[in-house]
C-alpha atoms as a PDB file:
ATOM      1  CA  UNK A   1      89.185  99.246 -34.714  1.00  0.00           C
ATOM      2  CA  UNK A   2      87.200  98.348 -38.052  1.00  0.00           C
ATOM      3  CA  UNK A   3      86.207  95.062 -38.112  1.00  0.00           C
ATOM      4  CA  UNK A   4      84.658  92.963 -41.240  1.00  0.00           C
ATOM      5  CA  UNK A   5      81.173  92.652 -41.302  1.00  0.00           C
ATOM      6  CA  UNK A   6      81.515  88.942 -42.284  1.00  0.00           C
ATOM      7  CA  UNK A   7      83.529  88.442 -38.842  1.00  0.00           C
ATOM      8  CA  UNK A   8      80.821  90.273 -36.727  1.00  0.00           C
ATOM      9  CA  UNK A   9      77.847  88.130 -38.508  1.00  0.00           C
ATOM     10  CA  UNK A  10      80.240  85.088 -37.925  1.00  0.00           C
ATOM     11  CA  UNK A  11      81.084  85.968 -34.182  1.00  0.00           C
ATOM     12  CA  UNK A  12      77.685  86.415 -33.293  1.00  0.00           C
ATOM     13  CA  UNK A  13      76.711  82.792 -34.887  1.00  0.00           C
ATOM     14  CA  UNK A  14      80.070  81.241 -32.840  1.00  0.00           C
ATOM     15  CA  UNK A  15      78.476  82.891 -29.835  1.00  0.00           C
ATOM     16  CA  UNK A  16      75.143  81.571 -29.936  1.00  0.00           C
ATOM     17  CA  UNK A  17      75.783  77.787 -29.172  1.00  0.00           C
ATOM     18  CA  UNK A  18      77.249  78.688 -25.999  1.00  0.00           C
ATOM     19  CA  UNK A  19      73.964  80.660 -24.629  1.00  0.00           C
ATOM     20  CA  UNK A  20      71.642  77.697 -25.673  1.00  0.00           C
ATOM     21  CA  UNK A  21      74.055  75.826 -23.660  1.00  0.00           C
ATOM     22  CA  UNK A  22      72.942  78.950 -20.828  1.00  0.00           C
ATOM     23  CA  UNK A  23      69.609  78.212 -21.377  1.00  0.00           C
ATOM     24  CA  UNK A  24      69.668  74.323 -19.958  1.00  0.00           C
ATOM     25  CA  UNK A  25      71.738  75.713 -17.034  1.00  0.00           C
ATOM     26  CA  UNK A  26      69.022  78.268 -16.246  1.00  0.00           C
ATOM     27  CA  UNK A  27      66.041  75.157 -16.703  1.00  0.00           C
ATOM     28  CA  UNK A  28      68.021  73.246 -14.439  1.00  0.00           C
ATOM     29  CA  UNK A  29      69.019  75.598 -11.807  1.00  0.00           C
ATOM     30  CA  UNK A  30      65.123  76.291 -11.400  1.00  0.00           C
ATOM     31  CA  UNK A  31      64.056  72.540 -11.260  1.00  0.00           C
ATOM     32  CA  UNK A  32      66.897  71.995  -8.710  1.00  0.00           C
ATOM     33  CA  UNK A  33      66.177  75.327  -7.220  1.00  0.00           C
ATOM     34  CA  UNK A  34      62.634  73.980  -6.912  1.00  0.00           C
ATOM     35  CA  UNK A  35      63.498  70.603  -5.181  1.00  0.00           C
ATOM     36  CA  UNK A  36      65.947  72.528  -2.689  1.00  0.00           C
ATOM     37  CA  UNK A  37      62.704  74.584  -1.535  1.00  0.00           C
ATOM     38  CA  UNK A  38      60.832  71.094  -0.554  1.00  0.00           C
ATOM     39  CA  UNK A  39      63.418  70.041   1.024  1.00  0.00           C
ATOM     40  CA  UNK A  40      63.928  72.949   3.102  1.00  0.00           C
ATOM     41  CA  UNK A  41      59.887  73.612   3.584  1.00  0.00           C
ATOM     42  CA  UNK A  42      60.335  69.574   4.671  1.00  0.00           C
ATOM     43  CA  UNK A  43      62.682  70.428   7.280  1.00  0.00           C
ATOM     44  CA  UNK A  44      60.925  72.777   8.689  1.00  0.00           C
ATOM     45  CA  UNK A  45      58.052  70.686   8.781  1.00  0.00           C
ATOM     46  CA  UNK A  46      60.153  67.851  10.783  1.00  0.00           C
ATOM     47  CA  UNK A  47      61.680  70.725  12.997  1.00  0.00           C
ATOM     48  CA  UNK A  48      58.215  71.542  14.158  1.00  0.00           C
ATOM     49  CA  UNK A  49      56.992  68.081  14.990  1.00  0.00           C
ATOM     50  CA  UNK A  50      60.365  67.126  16.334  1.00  0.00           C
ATOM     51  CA  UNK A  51      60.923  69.887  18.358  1.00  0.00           C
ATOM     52  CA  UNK A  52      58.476  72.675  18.957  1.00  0.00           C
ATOM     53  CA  UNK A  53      55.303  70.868  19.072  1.00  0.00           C
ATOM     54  CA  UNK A  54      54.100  68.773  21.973  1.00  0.00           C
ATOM     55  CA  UNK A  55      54.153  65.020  21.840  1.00  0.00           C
ATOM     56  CA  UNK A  56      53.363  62.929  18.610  1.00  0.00           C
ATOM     57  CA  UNK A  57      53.761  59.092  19.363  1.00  0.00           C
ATOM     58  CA  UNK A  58      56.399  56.853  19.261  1.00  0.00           C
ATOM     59  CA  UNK A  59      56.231  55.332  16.179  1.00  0.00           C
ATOM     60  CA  UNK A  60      55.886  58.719  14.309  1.00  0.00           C
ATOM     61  CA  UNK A  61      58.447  60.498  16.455  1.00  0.00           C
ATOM     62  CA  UNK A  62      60.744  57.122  14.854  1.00  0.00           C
ATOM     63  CA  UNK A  63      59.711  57.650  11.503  1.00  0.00           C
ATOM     64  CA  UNK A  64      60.618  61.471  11.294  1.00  0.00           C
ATOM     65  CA  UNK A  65      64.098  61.548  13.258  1.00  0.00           C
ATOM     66  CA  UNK A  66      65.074  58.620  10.846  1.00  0.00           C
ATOM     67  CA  UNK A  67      63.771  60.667   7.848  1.00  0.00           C
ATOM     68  CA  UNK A  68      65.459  64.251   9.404  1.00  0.00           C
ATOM     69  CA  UNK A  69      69.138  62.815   8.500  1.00  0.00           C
ATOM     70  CA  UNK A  70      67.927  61.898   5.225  1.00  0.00           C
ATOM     71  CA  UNK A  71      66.404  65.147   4.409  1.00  0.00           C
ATOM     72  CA  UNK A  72      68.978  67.190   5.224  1.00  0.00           C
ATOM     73  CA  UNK A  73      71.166  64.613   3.134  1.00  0.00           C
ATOM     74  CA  UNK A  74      68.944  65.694  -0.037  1.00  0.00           C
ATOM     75  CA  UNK A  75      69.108  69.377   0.871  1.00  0.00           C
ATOM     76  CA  UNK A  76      73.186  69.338   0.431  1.00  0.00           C
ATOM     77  CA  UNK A  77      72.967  67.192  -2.368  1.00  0.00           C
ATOM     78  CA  UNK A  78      70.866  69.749  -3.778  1.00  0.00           C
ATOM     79  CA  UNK A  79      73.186  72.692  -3.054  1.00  0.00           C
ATOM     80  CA  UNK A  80      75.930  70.948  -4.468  1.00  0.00           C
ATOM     81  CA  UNK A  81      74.114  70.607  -7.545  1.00  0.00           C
ATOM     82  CA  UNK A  82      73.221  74.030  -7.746  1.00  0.00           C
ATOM     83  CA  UNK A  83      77.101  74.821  -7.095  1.00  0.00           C
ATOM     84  CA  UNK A  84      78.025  73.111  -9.642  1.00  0.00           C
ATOM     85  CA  UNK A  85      75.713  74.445 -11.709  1.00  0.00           C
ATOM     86  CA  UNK A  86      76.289  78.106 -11.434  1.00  0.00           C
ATOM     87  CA  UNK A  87      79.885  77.424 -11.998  1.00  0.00           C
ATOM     88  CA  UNK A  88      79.046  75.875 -15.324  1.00  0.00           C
ATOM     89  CA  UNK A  89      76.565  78.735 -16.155  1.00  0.00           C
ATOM     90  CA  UNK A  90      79.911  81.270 -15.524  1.00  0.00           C
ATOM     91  CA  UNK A  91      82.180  79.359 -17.069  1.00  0.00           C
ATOM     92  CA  UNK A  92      79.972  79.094 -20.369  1.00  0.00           C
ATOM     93  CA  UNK A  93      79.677  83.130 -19.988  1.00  0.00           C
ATOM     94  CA  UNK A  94      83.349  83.398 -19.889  1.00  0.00           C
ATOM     95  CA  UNK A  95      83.268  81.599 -23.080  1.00  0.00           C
ATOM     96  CA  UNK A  96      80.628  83.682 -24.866  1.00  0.00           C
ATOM     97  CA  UNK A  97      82.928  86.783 -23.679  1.00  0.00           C
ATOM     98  CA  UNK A  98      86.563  85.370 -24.941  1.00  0.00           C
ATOM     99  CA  UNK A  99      84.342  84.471 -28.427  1.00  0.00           C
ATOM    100  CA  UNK A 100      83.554  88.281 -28.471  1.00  0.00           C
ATOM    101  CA  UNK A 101      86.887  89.704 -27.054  1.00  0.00           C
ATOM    102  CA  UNK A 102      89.362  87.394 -28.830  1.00  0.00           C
ATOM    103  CA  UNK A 103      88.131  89.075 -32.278  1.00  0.00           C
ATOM    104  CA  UNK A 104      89.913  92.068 -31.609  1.00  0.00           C
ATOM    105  CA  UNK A 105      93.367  90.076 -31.947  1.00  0.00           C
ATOM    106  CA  UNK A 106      94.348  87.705 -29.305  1.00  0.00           C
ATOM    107  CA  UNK A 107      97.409  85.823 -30.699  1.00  0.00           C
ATOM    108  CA  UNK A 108      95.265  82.803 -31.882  1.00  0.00           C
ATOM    109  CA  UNK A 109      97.190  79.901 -29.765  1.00  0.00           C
ATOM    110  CA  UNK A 110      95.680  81.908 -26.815  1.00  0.00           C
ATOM    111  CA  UNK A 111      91.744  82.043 -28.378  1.00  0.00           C
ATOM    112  CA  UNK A 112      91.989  78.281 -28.460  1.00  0.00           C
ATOM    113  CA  UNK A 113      93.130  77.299 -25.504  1.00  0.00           C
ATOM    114  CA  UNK A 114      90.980  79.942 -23.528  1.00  0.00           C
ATOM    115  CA  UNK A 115      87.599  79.318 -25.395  1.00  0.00           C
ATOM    116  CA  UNK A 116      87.903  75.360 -25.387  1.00  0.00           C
ATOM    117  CA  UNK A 117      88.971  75.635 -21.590  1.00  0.00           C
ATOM    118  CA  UNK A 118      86.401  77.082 -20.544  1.00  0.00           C
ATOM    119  CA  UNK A 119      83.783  75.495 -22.526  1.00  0.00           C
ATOM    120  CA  UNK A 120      84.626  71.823 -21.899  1.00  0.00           C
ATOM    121  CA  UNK A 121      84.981  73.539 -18.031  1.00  0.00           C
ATOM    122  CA  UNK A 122      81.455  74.471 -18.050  1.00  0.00           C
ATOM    123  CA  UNK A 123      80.316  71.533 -19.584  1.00  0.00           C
ATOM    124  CA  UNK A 124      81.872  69.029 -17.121  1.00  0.00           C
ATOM    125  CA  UNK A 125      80.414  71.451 -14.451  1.00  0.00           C
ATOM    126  CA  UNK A 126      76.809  70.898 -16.525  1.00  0.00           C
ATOM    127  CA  UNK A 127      77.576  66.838 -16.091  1.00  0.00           C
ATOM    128  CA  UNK A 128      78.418  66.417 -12.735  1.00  0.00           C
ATOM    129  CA  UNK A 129      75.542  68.698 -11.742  1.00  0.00           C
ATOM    130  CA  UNK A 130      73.170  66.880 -14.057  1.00  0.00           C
ATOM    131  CA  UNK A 131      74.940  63.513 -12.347  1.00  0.00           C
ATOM    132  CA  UNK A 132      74.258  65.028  -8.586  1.00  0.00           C
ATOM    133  CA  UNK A 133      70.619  66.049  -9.364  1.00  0.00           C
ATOM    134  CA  UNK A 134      69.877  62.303 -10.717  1.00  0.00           C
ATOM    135  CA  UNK A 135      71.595  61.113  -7.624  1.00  0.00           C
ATOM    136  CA  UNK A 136      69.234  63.134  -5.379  1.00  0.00           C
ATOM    137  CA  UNK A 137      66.331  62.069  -6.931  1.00  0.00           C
ATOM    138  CA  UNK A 138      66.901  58.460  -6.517  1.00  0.00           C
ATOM    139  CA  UNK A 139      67.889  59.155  -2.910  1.00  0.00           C
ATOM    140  CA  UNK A 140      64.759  60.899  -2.487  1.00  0.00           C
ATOM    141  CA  UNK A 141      62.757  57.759  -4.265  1.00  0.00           C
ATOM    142  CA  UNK A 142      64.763  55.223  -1.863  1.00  0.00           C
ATOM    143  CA  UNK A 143      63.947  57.226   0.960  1.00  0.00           C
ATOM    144  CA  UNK A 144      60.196  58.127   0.472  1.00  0.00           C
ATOM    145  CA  UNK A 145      57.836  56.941   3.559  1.00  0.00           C
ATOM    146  CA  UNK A 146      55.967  55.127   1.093  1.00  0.00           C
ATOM    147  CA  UNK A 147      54.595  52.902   4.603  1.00  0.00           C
ATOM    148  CA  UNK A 148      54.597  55.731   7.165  1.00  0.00           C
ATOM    149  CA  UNK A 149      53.700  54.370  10.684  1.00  0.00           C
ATOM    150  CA  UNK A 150      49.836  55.329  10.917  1.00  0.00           C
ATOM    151  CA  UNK A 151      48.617  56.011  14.078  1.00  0.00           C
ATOM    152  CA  UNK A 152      44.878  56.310  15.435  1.00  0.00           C
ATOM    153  CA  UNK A 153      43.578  59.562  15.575  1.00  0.00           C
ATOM    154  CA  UNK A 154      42.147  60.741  18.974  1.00  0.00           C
ATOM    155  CA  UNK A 155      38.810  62.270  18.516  1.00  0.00           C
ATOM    156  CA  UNK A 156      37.904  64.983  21.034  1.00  0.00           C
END
């Protein structure tokens, strides 16, 4: 198989958008990766003082089994984002690879549908993880204790 210069230099260019595109799915699988660890180390946090430690009082104990529903809310939201993000990250791969492989002579009705298919694909994916990740941050503004019940400290 020889192919053309010109068509490598010009496949490699076609290529490239896509793997910017790769780039924003990595920066936002980290910053959602990031928010799913809070979550979780906030779970465990409410799983201790729920149910392993002794007794906290009543107002408190009110305050975190309201806020345990609502944290575990945030963590799915979260790994739906991520979902949905990974999928767009593979489906933008796929594209890079059809770019590459459909130079050595795909019937050209076939590179177009493939390669736009999976592109607009991964970009919808991109969206509706972008949507879900601005979703869960509101939810997690709305459902801040910004008034947490305080309580008196008991000095020994």
């Amino acid at each position: 198989m020889n192919i053309p210069n010109n068509d490598v230099t010009s496949t490699i260019q076609l290529a490239l958008a896509p793997v910017f595109l790769l780039m924003a799915v990595v920066t936002l699988f980290n910053a959602i990766s990031g928010r799913l660890a809070r979550v979780i180390d906030r779970m465990r946090f409410l799983h201790r003082e729920l149910f392993e430690q002794g007794s906290i009082p009543e107002p408190l104990e009110d305050h975190y089994r309201m806020e345990y529903p609502q944290t575990k809310r945030r963590g799915r939201l979260c790994a739906i984002a991520i979902f949905f993000d990974v999928l767009s990250g593979l489906l933008i791969s796929l594209t890079v690879l059809e770019l590459f492989l459909f130079q050595t002579g795909a019937p050209p009705h076939l590179q177009g549908i493939y390669v736009v298919s999976t592109f607009v694909g991964g970009l919808i994916c991109f969206v509706i993880s972008l949507v879900i990740v601005l979703s869960e941050v509101v939810y997690a503004y709305l459902s801040a204790a910004w008034d947490p019940p305080i309580h008196p400290r008991k000095d020994s």
